[in-house]
N, C-alpha and C. Protein backbone atom coordinates (compact mmCIF):
# COMPACT_ATOMS: atom_id res chain seq x y z
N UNK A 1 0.81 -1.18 0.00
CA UNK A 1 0.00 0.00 0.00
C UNK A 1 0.86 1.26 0.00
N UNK A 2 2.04 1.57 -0.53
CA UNK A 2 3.01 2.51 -0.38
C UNK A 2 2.51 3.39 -1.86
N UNK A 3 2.30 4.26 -2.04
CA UNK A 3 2.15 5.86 -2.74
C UNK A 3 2.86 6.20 -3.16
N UNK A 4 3.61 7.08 -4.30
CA UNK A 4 4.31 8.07 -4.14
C UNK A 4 4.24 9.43 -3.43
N UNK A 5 2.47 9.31 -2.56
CA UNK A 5 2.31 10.64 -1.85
C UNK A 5 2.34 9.88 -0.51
N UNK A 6 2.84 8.86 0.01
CA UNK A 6 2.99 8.43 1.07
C UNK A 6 3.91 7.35 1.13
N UNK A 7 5.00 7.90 0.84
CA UNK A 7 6.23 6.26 0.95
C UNK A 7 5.86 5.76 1.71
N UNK A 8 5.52 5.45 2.96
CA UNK A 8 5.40 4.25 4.22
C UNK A 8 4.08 3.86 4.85
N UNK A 9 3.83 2.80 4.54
CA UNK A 9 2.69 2.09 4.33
C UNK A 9 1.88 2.24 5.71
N UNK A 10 0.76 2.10 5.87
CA UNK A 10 -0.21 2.76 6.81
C UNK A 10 0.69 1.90 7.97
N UNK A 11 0.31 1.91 9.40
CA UNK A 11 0.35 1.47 10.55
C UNK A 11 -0.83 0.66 11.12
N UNK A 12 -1.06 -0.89 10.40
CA UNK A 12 -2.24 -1.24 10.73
C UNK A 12 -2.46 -1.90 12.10
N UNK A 13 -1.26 -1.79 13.06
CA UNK A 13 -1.19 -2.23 14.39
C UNK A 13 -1.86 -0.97 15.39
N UNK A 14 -1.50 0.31 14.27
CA UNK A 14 -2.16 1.60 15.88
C UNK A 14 -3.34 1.60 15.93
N UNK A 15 -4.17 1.62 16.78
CA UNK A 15 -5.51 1.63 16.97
C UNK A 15 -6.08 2.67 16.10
N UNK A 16 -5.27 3.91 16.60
CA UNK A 16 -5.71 5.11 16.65
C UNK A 16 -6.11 5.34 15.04
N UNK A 17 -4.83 4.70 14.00
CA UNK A 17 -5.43 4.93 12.74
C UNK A 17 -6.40 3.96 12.08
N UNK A 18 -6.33 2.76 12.93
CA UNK A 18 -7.41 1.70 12.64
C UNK A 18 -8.89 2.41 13.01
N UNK A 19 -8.82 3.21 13.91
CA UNK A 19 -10.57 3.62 14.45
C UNK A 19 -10.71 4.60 13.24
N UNK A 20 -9.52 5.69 12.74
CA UNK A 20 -9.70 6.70 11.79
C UNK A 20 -10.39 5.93 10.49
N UNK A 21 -9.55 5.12 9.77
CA UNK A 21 -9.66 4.56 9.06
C UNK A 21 -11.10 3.87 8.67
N UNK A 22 -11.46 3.04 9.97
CA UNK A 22 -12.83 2.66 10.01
C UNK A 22 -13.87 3.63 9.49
N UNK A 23 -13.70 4.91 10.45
CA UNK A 23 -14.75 6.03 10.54
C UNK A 23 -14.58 6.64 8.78
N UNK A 24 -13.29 6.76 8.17
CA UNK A 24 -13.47 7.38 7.21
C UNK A 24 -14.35 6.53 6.19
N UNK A 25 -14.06 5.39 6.04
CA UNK A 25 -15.03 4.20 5.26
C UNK A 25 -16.45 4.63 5.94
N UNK A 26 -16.89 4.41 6.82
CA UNK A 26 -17.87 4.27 7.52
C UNK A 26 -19.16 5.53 6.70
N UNK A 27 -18.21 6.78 6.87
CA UNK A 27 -18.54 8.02 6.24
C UNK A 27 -18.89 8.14 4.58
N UNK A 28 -17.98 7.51 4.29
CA UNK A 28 -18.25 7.23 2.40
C UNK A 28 -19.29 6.35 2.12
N UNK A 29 -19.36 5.22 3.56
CA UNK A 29 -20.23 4.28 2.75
C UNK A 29 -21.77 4.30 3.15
N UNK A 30 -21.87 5.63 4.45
CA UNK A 30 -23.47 6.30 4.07
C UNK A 30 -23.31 7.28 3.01
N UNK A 31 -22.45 8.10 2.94
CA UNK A 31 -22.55 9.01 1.91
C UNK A 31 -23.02 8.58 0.54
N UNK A 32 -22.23 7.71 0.06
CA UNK A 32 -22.62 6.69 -0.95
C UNK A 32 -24.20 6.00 -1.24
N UNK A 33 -24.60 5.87 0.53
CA UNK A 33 -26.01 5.04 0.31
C UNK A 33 -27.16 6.32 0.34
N UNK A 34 -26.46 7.35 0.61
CA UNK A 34 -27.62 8.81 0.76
C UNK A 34 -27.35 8.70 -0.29
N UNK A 35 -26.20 8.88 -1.30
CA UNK A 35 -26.16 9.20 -3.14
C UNK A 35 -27.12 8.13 -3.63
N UNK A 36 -27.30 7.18 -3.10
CA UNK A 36 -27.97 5.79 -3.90
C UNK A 36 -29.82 6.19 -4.10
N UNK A 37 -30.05 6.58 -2.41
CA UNK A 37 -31.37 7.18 -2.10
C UNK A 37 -32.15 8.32 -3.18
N UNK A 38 -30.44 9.00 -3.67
CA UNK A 38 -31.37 10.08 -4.64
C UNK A 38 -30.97 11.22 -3.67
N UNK A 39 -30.84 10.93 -2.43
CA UNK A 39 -30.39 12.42 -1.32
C UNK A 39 -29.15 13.35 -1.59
N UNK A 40 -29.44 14.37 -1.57
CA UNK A 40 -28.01 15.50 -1.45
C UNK A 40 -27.58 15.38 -0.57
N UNK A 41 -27.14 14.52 0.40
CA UNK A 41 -26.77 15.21 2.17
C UNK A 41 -25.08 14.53 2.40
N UNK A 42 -24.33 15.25 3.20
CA UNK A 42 -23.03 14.90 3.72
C UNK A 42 -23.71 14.46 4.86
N UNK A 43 -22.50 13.62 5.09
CA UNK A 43 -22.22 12.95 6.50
C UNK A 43 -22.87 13.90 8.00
N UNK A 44 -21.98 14.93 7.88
CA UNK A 44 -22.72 15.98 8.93
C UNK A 44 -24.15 15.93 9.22
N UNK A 45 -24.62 16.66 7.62
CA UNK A 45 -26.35 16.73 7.28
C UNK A 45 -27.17 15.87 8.15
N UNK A 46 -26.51 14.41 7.83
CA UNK A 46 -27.10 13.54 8.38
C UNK A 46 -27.11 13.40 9.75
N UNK A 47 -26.14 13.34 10.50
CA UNK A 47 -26.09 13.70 11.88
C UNK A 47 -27.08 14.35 12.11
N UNK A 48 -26.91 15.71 11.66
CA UNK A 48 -27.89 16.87 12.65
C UNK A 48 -29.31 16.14 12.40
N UNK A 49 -29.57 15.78 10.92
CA UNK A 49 -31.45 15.36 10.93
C UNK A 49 -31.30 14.08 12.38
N UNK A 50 -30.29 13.28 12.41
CA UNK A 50 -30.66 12.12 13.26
C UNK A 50 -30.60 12.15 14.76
N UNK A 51 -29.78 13.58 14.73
CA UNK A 51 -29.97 14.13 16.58
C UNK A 51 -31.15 14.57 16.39
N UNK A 52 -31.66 15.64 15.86
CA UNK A 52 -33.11 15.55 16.03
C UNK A 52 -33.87 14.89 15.90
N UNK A 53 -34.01 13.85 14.96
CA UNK A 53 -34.63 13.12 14.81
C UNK A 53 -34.89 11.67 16.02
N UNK A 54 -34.04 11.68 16.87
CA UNK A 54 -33.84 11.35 18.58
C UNK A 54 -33.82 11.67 19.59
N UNK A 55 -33.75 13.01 19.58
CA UNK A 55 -33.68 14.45 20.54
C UNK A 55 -35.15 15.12 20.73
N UNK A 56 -35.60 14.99 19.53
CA UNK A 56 -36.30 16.30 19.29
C UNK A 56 -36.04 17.85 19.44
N UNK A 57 -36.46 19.03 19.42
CA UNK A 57 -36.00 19.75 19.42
C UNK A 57 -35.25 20.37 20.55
N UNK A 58 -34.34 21.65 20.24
CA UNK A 58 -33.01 21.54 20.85
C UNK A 58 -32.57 22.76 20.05
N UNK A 59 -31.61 23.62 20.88
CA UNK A 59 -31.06 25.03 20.74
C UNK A 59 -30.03 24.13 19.42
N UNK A 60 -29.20 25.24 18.95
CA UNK A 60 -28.09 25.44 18.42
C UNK A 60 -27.00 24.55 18.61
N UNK A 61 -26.91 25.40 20.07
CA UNK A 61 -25.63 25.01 20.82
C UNK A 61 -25.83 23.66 21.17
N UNK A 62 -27.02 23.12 21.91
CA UNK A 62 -27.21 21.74 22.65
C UNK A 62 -27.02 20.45 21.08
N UNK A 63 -27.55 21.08 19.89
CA UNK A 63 -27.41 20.71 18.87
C UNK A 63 -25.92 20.44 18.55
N UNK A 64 -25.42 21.00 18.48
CA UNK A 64 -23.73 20.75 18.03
C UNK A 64 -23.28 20.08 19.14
N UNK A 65 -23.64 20.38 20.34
CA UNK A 65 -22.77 19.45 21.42
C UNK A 65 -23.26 18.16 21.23
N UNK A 66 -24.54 17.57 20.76
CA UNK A 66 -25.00 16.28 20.67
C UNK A 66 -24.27 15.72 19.33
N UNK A 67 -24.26 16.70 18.46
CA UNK A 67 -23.63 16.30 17.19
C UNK A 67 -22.30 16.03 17.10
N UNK A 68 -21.34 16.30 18.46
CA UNK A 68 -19.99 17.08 18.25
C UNK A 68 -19.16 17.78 17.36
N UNK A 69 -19.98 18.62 17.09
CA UNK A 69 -19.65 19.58 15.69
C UNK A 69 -19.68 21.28 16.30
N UNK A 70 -18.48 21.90 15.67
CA UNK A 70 -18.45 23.02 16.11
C UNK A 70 -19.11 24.13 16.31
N UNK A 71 -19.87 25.52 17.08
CA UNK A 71 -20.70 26.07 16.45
C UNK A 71 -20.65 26.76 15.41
N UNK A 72 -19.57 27.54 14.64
CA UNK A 72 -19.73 27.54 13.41
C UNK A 72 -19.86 26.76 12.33
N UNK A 73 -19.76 25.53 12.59
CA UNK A 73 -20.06 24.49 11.59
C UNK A 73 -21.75 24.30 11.58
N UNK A 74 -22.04 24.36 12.99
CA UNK A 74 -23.66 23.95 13.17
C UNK A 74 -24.62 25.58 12.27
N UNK A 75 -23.95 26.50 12.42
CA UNK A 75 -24.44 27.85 11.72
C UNK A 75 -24.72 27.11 10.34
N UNK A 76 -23.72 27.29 9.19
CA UNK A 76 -23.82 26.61 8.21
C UNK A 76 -24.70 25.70 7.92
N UNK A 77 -24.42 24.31 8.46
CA UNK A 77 -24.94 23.08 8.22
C UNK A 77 -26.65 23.86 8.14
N UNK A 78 -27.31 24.12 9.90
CA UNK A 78 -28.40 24.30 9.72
C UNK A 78 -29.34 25.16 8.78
N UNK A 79 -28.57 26.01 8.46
CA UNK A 79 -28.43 26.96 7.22
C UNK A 79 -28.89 26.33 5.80
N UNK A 80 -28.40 25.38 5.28
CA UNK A 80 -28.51 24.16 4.52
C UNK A 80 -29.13 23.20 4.67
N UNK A 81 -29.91 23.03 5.51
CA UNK A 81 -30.74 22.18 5.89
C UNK A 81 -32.12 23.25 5.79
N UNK A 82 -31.96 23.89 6.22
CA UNK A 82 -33.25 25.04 6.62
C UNK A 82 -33.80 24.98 4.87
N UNK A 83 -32.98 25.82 3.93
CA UNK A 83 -32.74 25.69 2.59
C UNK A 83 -33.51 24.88 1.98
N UNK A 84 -32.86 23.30 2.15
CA UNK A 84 -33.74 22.20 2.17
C UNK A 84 -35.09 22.15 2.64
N UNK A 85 -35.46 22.79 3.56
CA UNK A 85 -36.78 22.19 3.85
C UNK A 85 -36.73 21.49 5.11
N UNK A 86 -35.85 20.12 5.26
CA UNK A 86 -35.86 19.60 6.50
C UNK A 86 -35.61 20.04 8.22
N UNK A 87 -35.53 21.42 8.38
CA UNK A 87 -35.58 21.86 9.78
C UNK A 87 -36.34 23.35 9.67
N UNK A 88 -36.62 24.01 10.55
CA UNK A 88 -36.95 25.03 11.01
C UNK A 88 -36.78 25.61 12.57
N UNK A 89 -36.19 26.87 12.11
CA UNK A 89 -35.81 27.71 13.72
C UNK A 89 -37.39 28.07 14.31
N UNK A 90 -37.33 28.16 15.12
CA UNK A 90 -38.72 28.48 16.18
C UNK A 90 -38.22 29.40 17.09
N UNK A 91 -39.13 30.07 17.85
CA UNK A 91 -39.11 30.95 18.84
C UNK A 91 -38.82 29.57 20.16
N UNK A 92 -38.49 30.06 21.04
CA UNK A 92 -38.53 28.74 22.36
C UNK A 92 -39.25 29.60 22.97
N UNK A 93 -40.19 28.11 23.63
CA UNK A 93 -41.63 28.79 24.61
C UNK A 93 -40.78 29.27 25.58
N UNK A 94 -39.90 29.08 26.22
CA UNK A 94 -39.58 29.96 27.82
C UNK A 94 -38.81 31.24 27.62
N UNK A 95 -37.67 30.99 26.52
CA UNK A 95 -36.69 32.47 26.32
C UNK A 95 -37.25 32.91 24.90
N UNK A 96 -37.63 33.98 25.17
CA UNK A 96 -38.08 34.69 23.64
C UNK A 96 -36.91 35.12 23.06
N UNK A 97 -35.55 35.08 23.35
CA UNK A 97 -34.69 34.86 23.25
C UNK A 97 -33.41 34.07 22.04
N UNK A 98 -33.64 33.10 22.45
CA UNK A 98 -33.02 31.80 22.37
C UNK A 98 -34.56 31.09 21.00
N UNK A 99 -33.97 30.55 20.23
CA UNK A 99 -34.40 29.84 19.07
C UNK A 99 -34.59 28.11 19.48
N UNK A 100 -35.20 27.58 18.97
CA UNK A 100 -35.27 25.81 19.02
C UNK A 100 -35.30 25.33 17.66
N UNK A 101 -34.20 24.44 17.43
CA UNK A 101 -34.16 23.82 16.14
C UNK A 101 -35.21 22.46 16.22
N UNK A 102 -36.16 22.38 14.88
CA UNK A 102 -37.00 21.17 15.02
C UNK A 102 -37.06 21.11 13.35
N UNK A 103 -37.63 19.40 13.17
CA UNK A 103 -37.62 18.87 12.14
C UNK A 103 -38.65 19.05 11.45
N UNK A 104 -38.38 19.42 10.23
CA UNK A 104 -40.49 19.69 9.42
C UNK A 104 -40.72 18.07 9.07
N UNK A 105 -41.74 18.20 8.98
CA UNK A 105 -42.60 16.98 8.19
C UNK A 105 -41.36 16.39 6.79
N UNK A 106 -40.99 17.18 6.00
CA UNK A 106 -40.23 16.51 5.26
C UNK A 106 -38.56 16.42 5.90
N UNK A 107 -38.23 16.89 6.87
CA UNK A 107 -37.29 16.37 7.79
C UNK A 107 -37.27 15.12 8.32
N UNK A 108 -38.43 14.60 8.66
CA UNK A 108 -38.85 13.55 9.79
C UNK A 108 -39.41 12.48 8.36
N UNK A 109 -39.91 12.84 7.10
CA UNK A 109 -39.90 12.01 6.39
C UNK A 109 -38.72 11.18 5.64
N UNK A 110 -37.71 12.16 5.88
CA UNK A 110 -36.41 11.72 4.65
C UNK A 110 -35.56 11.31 5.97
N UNK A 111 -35.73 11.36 7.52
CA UNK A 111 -35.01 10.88 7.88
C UNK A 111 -35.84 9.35 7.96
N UNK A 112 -37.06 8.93 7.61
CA UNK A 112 -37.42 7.55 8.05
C UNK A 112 -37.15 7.16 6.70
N UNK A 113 -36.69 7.54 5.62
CA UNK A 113 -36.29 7.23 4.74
C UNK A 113 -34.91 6.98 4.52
N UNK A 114 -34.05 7.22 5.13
CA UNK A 114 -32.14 7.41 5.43
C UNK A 114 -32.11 6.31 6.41
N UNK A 115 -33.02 6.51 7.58
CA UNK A 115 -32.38 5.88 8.56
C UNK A 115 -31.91 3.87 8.27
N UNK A 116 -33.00 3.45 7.55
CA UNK A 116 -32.75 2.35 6.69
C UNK A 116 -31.55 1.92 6.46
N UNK A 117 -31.24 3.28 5.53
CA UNK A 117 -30.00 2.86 4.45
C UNK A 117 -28.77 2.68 5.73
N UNK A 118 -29.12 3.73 6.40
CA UNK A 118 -27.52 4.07 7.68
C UNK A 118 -27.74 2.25 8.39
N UNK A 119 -28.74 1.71 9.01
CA UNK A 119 -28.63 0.37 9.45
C UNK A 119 -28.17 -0.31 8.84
N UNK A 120 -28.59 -0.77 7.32
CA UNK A 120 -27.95 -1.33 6.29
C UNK A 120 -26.27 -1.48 6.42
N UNK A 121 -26.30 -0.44 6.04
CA UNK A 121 -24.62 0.13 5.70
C UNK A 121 -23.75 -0.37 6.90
N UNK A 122 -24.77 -0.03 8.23
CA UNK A 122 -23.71 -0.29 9.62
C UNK A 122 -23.71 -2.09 9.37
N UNK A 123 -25.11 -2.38 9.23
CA UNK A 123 -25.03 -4.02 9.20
C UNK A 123 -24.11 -4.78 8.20
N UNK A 124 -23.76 -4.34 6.86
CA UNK A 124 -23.22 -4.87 5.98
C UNK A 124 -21.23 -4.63 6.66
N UNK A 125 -21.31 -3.87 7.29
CA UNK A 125 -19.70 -3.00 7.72
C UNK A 125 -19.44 -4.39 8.70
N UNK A 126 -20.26 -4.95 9.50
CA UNK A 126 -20.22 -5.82 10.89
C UNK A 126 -20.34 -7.06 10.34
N UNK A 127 -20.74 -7.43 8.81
CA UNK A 127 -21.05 -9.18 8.34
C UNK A 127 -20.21 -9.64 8.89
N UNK A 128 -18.98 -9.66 8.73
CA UNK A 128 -17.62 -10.71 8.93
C UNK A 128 -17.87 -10.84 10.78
N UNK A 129 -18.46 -10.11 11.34
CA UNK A 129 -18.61 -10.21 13.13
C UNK A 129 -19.74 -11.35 13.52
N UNK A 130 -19.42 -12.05 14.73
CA UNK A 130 -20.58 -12.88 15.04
C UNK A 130 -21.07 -11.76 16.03
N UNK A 131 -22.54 -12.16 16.45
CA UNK A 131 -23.24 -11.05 17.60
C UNK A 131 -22.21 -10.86 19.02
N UNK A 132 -21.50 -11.59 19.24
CA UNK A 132 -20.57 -11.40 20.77
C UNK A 132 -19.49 -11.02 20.19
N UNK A 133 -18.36 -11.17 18.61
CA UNK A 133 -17.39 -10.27 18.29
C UNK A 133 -18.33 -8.58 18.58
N UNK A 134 -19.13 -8.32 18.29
CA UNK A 134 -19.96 -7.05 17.85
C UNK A 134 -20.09 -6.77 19.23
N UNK A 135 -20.76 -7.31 20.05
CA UNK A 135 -21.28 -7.04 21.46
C UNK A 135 -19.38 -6.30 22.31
N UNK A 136 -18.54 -7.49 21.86
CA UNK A 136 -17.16 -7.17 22.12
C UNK A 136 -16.53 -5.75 21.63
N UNK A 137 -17.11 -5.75 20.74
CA UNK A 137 -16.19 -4.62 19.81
C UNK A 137 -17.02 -3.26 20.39
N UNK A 138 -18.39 -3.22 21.04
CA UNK A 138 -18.64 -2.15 21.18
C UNK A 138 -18.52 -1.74 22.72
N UNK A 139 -18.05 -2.70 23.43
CA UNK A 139 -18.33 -2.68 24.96
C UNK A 139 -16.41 -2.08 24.77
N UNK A 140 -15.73 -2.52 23.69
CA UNK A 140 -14.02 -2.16 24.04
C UNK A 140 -13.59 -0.49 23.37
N UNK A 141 -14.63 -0.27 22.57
CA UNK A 141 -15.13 1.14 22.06
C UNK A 141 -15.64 2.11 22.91
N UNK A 142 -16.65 1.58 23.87
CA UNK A 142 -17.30 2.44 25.14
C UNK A 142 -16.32 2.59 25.80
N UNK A 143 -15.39 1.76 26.30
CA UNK A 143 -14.50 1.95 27.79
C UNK A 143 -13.48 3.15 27.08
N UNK A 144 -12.89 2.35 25.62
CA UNK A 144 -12.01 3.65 25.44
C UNK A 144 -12.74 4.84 25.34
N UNK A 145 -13.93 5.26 24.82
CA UNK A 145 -14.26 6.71 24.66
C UNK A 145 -14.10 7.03 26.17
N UNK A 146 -15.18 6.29 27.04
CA UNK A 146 -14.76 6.74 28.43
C UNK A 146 -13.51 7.28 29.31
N UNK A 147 -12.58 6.98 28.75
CA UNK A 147 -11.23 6.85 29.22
C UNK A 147 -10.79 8.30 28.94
N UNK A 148 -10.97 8.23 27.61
CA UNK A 148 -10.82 9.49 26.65
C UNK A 148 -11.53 10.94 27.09
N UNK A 149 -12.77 10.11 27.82
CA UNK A 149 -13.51 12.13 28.13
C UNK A 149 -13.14 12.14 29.81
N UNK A 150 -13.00 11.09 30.24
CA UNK A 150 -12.66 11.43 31.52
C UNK A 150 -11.38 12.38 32.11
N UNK A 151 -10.64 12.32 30.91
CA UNK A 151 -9.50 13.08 30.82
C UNK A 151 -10.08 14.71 30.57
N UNK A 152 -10.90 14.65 30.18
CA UNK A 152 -11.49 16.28 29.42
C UNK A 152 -11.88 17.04 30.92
């Protein structure tokens, strides 16, 4: 696997680029199944419809922290989504203030339409796993994230 834009062949022993690696596939291969759907949406896009679409509605900010996406990224994105059709800003009943992001009808439709493809995609990624490799692989995924924010 050596390049001329990368003389030295990946490091398939570090975790760290094995989890990257995963996630970057992982990313192409909904992106790919939203392109299949007929959908315009990036990876992000999708996030934000599927925190709401689990959340329900939710500020900005509480939005990007669920998403872990920056708040200028969440400006944008929702921006593009709004565009689309699939969200709308609201007044929030307590701070007249403060805005609530929620999903329209064709938000909440195209995500029961996506969410499919994203199971799919995760299920086809896990074939080669029996249910206790999988059960394994996600219980050794939890401890490290844990490990990881406990430090934060």
């Amino acid at each position: 696997m050596i390049s001329p834009t990368c003389p030295y062949p990946p490091q398939l022993d570090s975790v760290g680029l094995l989890i990257s690696m995963v996630r970057g596939e992982l990313v192409r291969g909904l992106e790919r199944a939203l392109a299949d759907l007929g959908l315009d949406l990036r990876y992000t896009q999708f996030l934000v419809i599927k925190r709401l679409a689990a959340c329900g509605p939710m500020s900005a900010t509480e939005l990007a922290r669920a998403s872990e996406l920056d708040g200028g990224a969440m400006t944008r994105l929702l921006d593009q989504l709004e565009t689309k059709g699939y969200l709308r800003r609201r007044p929030h009943e307590q701070d007249r203030r403060a805005l609530r992001i929620e999903l329209t009808e064709a938000g909440e439709a195209i995500w029961t339409h996506m969410s499919s493809a994203h199971k799919a995609m995760l299920e086809d990624a896990q074939r080669e796993l029996s249910d206790e490799e999988r059960a394994r692989l996600r219980d050794y995924l939890q401890r490290m994230l844990g490990v990881l924010r406990d430090k934060d």
